[in-house]
N, C-alpha and C. Protein backbone atom coordinates (compact mmCIF):
# COMPACT_ATOMS: atom_id res chain seq x y z
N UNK A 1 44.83 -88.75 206.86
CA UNK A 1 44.89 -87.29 206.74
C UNK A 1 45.83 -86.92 205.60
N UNK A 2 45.37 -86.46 204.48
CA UNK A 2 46.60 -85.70 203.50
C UNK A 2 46.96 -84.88 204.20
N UNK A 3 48.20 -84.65 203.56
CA UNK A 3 49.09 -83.78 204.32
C UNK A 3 49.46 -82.80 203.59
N UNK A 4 50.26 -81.48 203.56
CA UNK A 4 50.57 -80.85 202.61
C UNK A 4 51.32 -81.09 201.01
N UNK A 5 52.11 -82.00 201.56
CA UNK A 5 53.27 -82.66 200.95
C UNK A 5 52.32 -83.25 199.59
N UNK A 6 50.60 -83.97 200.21
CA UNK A 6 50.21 -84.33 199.10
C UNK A 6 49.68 -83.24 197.97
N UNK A 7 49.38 -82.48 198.85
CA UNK A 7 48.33 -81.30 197.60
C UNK A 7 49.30 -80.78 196.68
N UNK A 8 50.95 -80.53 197.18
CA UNK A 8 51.78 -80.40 196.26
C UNK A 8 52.11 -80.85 194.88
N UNK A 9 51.77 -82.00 195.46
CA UNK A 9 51.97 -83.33 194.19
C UNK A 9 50.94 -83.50 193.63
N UNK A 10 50.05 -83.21 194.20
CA UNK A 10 48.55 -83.07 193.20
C UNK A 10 48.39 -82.27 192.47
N UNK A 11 48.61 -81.03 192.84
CA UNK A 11 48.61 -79.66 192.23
C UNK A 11 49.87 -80.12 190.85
N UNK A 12 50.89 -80.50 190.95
CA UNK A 12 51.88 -80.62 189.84
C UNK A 12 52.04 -81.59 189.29
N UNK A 13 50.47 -83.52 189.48
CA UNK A 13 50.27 -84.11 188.58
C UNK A 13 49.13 -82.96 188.26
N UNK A 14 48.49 -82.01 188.35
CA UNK A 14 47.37 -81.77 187.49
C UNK A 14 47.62 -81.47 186.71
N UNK A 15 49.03 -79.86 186.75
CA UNK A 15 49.44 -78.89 186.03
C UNK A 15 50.15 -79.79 185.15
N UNK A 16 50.55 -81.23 185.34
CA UNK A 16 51.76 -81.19 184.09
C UNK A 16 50.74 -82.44 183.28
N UNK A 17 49.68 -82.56 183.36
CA UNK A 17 48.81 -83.27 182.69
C UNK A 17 48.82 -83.00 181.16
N UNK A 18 48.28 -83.49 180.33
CA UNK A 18 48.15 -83.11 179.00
C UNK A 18 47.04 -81.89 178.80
N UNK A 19 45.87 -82.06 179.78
CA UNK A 19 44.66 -81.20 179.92
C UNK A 19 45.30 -79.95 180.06
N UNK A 20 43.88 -79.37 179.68
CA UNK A 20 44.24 -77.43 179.92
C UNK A 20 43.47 -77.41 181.07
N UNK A 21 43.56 -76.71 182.09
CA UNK A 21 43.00 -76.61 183.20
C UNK A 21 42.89 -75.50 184.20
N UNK A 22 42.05 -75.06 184.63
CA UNK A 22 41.17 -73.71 185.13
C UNK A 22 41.27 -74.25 186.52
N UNK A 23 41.69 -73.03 187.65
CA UNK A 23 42.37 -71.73 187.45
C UNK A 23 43.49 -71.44 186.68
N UNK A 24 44.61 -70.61 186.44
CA UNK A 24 46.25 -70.85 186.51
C UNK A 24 46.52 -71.04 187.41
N UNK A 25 47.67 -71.44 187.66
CA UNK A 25 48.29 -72.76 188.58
C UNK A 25 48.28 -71.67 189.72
N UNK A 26 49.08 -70.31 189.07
CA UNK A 26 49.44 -69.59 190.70
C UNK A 26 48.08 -68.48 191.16
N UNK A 27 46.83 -69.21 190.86
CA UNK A 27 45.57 -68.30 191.05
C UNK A 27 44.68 -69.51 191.99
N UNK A 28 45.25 -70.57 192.07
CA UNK A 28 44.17 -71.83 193.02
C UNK A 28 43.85 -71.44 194.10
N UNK A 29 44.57 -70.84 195.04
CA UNK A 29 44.44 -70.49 196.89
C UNK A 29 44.41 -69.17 196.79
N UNK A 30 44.12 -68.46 195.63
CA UNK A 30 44.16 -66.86 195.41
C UNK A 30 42.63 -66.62 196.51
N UNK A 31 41.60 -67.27 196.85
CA UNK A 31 40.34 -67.11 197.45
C UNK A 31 41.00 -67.01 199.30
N UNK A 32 41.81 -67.58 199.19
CA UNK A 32 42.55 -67.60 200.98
C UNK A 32 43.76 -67.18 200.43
N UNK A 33 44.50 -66.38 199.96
CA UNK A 33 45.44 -65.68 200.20
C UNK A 33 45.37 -64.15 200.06
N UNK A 34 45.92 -63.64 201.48
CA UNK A 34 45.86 -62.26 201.63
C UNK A 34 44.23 -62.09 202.21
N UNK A 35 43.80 -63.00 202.95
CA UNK A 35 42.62 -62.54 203.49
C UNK A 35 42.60 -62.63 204.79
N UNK A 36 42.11 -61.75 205.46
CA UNK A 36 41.91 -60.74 206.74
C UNK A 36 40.89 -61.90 207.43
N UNK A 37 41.37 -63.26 207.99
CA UNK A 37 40.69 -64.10 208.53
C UNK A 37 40.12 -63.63 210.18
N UNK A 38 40.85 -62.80 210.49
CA UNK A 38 40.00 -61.59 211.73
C UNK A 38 38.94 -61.04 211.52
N UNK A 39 38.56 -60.85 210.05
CA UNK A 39 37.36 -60.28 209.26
C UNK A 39 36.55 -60.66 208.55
N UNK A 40 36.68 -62.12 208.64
CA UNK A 40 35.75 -62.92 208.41
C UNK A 40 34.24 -62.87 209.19
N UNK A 41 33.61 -62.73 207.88
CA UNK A 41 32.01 -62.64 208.15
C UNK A 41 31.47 -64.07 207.82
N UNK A 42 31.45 -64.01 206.47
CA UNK A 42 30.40 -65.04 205.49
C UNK A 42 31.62 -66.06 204.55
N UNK A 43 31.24 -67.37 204.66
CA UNK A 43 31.81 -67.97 204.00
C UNK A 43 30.72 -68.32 202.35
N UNK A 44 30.89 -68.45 201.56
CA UNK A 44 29.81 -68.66 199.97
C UNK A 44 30.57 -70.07 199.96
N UNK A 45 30.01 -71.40 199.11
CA UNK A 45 30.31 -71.96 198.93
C UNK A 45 29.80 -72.79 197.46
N UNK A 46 30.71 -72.39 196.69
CA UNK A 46 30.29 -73.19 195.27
C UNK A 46 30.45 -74.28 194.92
N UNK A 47 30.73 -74.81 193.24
CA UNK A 47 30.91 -76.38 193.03
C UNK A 47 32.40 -76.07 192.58
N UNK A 48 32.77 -76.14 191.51
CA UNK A 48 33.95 -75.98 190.61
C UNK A 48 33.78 -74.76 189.91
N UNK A 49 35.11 -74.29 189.84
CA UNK A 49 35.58 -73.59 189.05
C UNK A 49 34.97 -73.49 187.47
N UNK A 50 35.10 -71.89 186.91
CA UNK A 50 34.46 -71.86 185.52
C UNK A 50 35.50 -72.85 184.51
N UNK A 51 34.75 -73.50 183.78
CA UNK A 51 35.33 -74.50 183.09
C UNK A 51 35.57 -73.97 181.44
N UNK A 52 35.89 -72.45 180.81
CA UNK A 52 35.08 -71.97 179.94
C UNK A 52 36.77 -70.90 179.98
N UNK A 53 37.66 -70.33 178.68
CA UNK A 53 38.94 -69.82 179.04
C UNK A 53 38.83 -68.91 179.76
N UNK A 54 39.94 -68.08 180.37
CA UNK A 54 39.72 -67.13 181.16
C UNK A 54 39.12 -67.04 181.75
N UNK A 55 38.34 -67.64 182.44
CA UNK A 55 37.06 -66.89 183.51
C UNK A 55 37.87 -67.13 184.68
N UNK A 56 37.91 -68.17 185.44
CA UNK A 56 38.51 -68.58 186.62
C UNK A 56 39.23 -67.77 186.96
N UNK A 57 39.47 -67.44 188.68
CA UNK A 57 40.55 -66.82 188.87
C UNK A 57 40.80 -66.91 190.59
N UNK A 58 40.09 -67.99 190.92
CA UNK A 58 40.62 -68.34 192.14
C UNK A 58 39.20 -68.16 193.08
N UNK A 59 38.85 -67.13 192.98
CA UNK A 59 37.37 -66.82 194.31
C UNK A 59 35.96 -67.37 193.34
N UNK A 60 35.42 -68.51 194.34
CA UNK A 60 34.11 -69.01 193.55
C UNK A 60 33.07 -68.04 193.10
N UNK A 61 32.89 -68.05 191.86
CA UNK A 61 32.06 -67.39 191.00
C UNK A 61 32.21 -65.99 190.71
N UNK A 62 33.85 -65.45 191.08
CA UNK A 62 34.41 -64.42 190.56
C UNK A 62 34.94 -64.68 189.08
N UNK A 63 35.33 -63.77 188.36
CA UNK A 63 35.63 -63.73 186.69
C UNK A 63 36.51 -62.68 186.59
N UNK A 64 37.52 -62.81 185.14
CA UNK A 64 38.42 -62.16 184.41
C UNK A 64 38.22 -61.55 183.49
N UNK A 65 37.28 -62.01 182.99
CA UNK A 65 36.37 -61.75 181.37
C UNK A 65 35.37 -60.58 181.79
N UNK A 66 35.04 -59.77 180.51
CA UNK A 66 33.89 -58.34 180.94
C UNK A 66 32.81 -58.99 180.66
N UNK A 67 32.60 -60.70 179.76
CA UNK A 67 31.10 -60.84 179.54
C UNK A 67 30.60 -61.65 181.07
N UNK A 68 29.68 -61.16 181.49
CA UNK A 68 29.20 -61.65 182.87
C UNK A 68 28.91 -63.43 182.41
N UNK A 69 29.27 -64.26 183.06
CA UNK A 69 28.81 -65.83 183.29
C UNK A 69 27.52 -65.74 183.60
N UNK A 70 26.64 -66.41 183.20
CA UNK A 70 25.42 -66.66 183.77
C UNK A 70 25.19 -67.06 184.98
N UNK A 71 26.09 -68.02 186.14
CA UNK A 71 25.78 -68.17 187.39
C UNK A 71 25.58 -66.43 188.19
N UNK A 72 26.70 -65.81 187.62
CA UNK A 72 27.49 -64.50 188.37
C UNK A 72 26.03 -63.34 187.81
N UNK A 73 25.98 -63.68 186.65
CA UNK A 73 24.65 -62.43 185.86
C UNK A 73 23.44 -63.02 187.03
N UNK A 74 23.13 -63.97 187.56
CA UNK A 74 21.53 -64.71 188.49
C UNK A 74 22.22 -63.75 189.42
N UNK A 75 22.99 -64.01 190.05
CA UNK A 75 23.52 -63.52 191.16
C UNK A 75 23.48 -61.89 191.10
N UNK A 76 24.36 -61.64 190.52
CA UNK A 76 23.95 -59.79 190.61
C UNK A 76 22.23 -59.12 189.90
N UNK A 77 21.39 -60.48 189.31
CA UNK A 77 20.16 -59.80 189.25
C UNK A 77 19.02 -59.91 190.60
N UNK A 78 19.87 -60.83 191.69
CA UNK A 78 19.39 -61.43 192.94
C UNK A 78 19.35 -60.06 193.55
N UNK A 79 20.82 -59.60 193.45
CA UNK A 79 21.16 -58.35 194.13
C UNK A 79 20.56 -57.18 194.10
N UNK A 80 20.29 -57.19 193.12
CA UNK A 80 19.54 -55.94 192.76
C UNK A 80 18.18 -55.54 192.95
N UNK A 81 17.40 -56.78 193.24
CA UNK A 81 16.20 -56.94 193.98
C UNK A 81 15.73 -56.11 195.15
N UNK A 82 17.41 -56.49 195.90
CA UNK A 82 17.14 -55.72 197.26
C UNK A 82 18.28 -54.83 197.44
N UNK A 83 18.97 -54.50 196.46
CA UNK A 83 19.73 -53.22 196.29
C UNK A 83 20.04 -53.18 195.46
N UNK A 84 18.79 -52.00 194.44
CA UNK A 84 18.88 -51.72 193.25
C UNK A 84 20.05 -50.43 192.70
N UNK A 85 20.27 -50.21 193.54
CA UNK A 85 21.72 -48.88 193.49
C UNK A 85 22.73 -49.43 193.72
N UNK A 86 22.77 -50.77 193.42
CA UNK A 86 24.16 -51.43 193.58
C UNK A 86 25.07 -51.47 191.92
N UNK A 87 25.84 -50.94 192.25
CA UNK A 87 27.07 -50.73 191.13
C UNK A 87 27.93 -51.65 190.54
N UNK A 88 27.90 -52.83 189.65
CA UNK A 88 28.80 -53.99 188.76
C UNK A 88 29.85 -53.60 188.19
N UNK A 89 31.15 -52.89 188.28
CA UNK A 89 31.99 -52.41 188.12
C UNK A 89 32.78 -53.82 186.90
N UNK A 90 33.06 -54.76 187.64
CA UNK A 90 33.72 -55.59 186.90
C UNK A 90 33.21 -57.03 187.85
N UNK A 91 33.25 -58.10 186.86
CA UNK A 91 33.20 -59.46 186.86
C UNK A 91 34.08 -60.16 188.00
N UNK A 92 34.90 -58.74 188.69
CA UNK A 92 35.90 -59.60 189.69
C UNK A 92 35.07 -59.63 190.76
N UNK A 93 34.52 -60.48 191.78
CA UNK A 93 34.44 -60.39 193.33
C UNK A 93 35.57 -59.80 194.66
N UNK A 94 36.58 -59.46 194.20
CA UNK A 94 37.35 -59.04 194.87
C UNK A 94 37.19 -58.13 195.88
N UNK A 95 36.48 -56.97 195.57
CA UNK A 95 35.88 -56.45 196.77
C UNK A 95 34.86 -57.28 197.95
N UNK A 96 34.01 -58.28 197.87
CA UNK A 96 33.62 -58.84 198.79
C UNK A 96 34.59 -59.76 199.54
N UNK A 97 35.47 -60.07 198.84
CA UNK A 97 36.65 -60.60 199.32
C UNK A 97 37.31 -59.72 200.66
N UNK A 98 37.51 -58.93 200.25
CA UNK A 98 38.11 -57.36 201.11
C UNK A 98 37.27 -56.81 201.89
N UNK A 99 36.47 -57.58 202.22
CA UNK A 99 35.08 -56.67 203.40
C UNK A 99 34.76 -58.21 204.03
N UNK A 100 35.38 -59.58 204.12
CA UNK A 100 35.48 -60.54 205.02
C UNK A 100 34.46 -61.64 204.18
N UNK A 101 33.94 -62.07 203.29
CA UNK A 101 33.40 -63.00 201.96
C UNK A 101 34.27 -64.04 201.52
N UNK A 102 34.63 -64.64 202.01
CA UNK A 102 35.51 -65.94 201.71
C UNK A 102 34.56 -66.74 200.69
N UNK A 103 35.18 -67.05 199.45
CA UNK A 103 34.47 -67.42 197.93
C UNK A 103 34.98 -68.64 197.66
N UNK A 104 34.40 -69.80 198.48
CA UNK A 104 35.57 -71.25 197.97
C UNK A 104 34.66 -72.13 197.39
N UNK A 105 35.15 -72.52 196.32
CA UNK A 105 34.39 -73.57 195.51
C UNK A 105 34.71 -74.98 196.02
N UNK A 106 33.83 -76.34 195.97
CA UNK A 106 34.30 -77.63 196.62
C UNK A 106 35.25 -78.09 196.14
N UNK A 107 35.58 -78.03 194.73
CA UNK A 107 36.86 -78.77 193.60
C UNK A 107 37.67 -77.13 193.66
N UNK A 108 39.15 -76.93 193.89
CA UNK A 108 39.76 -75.90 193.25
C UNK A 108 40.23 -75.85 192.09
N UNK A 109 39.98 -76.98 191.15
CA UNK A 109 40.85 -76.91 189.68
C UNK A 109 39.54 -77.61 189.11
N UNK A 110 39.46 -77.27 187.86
CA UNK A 110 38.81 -78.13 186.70
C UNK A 110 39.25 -78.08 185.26
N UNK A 111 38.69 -79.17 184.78
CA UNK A 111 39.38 -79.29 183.52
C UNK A 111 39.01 -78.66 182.42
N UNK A 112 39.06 -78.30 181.18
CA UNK A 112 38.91 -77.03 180.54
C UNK A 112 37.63 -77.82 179.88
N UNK A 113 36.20 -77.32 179.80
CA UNK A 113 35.30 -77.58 178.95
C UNK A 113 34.52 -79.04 180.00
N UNK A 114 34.88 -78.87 180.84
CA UNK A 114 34.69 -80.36 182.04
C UNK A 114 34.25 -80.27 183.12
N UNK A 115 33.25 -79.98 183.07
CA UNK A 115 32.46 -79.57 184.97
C UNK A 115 32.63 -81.13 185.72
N UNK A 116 33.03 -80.18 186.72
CA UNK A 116 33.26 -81.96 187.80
C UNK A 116 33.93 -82.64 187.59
N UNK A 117 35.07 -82.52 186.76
CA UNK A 117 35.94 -83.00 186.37
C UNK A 117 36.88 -83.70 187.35
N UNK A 118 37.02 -82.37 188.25
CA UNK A 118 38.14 -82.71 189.11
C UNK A 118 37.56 -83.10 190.78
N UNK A 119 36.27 -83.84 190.76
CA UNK A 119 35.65 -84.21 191.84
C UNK A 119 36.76 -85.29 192.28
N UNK A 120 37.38 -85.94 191.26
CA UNK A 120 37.90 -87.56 191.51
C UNK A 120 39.53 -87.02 192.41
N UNK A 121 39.43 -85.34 192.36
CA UNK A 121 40.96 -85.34 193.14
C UNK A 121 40.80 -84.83 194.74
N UNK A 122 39.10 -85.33 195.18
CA UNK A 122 39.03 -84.82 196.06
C UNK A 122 39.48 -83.37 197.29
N UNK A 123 39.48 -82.53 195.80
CA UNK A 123 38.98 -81.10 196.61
C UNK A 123 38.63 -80.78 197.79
N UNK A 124 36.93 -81.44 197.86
CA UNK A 124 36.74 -81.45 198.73
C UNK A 124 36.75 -81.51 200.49
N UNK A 125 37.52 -82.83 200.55
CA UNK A 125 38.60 -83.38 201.61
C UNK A 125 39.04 -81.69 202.16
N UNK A 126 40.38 -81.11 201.17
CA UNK A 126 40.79 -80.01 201.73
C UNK A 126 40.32 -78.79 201.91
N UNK A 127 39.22 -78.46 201.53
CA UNK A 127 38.21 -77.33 202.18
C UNK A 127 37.65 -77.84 203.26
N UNK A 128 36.91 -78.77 203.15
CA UNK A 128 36.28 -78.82 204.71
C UNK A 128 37.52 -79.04 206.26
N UNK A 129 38.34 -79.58 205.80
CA UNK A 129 39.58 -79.47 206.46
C UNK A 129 40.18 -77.78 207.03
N UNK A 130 39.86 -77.07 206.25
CA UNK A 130 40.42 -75.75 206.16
C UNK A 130 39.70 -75.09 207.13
N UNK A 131 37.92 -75.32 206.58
CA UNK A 131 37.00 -74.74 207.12
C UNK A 131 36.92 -75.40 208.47
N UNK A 132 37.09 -76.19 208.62
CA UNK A 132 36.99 -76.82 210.21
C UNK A 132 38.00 -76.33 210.90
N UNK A 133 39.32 -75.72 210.34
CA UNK A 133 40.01 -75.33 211.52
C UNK A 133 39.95 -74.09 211.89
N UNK A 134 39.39 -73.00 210.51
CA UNK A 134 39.10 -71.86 210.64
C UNK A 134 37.66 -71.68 212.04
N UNK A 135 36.91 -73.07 211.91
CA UNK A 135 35.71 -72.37 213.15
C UNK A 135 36.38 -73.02 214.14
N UNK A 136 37.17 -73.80 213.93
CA UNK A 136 38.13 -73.68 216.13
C UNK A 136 38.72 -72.78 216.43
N UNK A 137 38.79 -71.26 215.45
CA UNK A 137 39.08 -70.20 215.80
C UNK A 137 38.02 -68.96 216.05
N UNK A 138 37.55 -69.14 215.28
CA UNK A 138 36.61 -67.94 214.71
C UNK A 138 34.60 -68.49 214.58
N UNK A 139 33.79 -67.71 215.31
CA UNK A 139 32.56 -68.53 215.51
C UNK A 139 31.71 -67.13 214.91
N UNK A 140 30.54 -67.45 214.67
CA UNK A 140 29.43 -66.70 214.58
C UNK A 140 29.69 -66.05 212.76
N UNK A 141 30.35 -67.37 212.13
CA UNK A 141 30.59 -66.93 210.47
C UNK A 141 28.92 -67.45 210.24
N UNK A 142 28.78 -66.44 208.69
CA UNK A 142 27.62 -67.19 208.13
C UNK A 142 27.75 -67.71 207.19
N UNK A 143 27.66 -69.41 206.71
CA UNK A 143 28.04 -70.35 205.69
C UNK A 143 26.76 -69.94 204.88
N UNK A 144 27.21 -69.96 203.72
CA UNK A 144 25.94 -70.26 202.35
C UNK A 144 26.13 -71.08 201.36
N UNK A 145 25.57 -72.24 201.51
CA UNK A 145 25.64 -73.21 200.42
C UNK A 145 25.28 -72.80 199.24
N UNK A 146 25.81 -72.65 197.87
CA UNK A 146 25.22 -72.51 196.87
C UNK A 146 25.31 -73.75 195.83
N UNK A 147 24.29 -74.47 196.29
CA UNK A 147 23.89 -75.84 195.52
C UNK A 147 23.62 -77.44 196.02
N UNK A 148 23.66 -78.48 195.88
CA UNK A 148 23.52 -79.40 196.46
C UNK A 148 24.87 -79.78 196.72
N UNK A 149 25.83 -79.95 195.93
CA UNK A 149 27.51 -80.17 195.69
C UNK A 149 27.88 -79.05 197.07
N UNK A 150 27.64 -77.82 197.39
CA UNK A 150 27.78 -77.12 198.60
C UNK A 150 26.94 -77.35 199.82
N UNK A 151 26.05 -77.62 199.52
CA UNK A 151 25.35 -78.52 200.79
C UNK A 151 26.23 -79.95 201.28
N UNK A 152 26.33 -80.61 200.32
CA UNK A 152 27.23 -82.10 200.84
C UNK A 152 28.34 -81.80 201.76
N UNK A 153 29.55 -81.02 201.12
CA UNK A 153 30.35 -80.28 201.79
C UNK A 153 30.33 -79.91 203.11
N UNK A 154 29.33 -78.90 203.30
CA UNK A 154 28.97 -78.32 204.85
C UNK A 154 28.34 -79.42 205.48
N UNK A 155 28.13 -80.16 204.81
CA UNK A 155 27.39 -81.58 206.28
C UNK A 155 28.41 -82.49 206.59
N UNK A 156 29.71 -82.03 206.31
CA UNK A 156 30.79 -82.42 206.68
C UNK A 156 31.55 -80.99 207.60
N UNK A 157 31.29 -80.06 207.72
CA UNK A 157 32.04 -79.09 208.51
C UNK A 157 31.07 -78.92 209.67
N UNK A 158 31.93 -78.90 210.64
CA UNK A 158 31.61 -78.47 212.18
C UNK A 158 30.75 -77.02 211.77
N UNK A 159 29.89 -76.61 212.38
CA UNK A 159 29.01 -75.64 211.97
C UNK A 159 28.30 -74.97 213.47
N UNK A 160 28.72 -75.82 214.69
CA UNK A 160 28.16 -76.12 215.84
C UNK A 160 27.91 -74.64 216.09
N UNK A 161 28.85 -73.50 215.64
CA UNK A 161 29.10 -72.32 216.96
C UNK A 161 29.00 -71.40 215.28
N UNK A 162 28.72 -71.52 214.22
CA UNK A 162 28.22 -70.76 213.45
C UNK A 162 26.85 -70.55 212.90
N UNK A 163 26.67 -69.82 211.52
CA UNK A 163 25.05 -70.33 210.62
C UNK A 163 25.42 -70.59 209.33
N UNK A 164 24.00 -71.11 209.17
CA UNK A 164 24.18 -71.88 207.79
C UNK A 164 22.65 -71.72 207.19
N UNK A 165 23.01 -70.97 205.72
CA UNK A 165 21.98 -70.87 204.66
C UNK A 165 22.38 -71.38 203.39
N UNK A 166 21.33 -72.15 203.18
CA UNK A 166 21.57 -72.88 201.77
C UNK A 166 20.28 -72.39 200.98
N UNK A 167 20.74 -72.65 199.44
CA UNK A 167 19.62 -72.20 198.02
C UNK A 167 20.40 -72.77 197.28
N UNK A 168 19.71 -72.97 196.25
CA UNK A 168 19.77 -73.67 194.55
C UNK A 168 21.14 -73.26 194.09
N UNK A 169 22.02 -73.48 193.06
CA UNK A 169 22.96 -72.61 192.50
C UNK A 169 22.27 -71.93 191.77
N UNK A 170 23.22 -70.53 191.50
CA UNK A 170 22.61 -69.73 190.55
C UNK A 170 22.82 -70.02 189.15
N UNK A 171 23.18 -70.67 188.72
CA UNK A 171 23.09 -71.67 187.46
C UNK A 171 21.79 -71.53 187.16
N UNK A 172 22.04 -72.00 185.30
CA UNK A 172 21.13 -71.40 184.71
C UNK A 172 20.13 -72.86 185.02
N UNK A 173 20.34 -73.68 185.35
CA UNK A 173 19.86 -75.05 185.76
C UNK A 173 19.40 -75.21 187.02
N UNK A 174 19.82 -74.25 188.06
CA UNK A 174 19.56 -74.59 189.70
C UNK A 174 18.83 -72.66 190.06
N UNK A 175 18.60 -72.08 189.06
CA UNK A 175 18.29 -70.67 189.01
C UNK A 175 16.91 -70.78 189.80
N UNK A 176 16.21 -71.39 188.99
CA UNK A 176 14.37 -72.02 189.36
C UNK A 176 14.24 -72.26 190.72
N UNK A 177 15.00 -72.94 190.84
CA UNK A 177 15.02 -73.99 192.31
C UNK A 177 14.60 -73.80 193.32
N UNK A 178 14.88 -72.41 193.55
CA UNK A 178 15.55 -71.57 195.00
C UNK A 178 16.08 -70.37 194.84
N UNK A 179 17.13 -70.40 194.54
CA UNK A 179 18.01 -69.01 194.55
C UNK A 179 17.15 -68.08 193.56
N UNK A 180 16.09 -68.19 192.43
CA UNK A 180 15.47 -66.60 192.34
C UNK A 180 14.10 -66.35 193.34
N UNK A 181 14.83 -65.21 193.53
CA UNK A 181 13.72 -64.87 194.66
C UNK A 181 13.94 -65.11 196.06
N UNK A 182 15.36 -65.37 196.09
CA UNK A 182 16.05 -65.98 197.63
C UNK A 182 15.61 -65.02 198.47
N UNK A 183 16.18 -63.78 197.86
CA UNK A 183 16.96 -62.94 198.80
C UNK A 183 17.57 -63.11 199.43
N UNK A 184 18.75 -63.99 198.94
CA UNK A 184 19.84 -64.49 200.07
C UNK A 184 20.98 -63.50 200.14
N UNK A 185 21.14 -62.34 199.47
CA UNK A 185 22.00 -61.59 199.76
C UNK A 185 21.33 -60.21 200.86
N UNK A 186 19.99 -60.01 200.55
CA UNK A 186 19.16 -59.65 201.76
C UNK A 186 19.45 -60.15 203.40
N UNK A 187 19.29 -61.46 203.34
CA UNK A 187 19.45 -62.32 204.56
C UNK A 187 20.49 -62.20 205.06
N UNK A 188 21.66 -62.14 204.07
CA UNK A 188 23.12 -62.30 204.94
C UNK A 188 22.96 -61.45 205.80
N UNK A 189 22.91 -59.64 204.92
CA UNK A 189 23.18 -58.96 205.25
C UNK A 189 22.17 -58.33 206.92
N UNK A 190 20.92 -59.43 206.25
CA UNK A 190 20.59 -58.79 208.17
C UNK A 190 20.79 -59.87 209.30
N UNK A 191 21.21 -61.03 209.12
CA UNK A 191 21.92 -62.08 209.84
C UNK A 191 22.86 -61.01 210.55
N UNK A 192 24.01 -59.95 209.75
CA UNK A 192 25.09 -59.67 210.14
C UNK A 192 24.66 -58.68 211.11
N UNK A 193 23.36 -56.93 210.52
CA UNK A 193 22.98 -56.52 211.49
C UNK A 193 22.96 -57.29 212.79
N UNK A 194 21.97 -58.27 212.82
CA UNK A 194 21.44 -58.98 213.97
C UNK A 194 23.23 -59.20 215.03
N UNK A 195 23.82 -59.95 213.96
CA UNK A 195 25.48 -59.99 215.04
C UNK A 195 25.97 -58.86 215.25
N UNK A 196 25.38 -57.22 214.82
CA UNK A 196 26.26 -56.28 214.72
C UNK A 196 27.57 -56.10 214.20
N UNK A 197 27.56 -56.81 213.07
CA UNK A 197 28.55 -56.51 212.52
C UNK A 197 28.23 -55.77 210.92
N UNK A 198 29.52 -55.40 210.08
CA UNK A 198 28.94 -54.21 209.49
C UNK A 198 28.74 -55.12 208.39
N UNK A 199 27.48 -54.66 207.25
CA UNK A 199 26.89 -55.47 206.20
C UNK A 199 28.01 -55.28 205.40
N UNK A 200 27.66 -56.00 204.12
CA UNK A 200 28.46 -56.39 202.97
C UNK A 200 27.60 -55.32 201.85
N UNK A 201 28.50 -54.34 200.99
CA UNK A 201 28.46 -53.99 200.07
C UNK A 201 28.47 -55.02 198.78
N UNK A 202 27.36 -55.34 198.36
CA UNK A 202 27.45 -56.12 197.44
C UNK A 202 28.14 -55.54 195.64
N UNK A 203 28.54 -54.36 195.66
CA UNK A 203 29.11 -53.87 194.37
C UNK A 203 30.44 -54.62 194.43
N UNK A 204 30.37 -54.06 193.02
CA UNK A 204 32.05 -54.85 192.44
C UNK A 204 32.90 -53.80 191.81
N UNK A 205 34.06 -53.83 192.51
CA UNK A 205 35.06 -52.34 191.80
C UNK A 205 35.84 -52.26 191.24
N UNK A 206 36.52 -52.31 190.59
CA UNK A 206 37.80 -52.39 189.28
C UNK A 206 38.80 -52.12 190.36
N UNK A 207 38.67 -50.95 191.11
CA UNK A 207 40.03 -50.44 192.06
C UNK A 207 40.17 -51.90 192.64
N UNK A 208 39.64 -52.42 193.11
CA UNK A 208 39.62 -53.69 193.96
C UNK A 208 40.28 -54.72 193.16
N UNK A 209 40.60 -54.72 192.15
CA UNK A 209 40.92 -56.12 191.42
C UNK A 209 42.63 -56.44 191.45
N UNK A 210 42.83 -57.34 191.82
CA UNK A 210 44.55 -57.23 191.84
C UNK A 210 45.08 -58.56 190.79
């Protein structure tokens, strides 16, 4: 079992590496900090972090930058499918964050210009760790794999007393696959009706960005 003591030391061989490396150091657990785990709905689950400057910023497939990423542009044209009055304010996800959307990618760091880079520091390990202790609390979340790298993941988390939807990434490579034409932001949202709980506003708001 790593322990805390190790991720410390991981986290500060990464940062003092020669590499440039995505997120900033104090933006890695920015996706679980300050979140309302009482209000947890939907967990998303990506690969790594944007590998590309500035984009990263802690919540999977949220951004810093005003030019939309192509995973994030599939994604809000998904949206719009089935809610075309939905409003793109800014590149941050932060508001789904703030309405119970937990955004965790499998790797939390990558290396600058280096997808998958940082598979070899086993990431992984400590999300599904996280996520497994979060459902010995909390049941009836809805997991969404986004990709095969997020599928592997969840077939390692206890899932027994939640749900689970998986599709393609929205990558311009895994776009085809599955995820156009999902309507997987459709689905969540009537998964959640069905639990009675209240849907997810899929817009994105500048007020929201911290």
């Amino acid at each position: 079992m790593r322990t805390q003591t190790h991720y410390l030391n991981l986290i500060d061989e990464i940062y003092n590496s020669k590499s440039i490396v995505y997120p900033p150091k104090d933006k890695i657990f920015a996706t679980f900090e300050n979140f309302d785990y009482d209000n947890l709905k939907i967990v998303i689950v990506g690969q790594d972090p944007y590998y590309l400057p500035n984009m990263a910023n802690g919540l999977a497939f949220s951004c810093d930058i005003d030019k939309t990423p192509m995973s994030l542009k599939n994604i809000f044209t998904e949206i719009k499918k089935d809610y075309p009055d939905t409003n793109f304010e800014t590149n941050d996800l932060t508001y789904w964050k703030n309405q119970g959307v937990l955004l965790v990618n499998s790797s939390l760091t990558v290396e600058a210009y280096n997808p998958m880079s940082h598979k070899k520091y086993n990431w992984d390990t400590f999300v599904i760790n996280l996520l497994n202790k979060i459902n010995k609390h909390y049941s009836h979340i809805i997991y969404v794999a986004f990709g095969n790298v997020a599928k592997n993941l969840l077939r390692q988390v206890n899932l027994s007393n939640q749900y689970a939807i998986a599709t393609s990434h929205p990558s311009p490579l895994g776009y085809a696959q599955g995820f156009k034409d999902s309507h997987i932001f459709k689905k969540i949202n009537d998964k959640l009706i069905s639990l009675k709980k209240t849907t997810i506003d899929w817009s994105t708001k500048i007020s929201e960005k911290k």
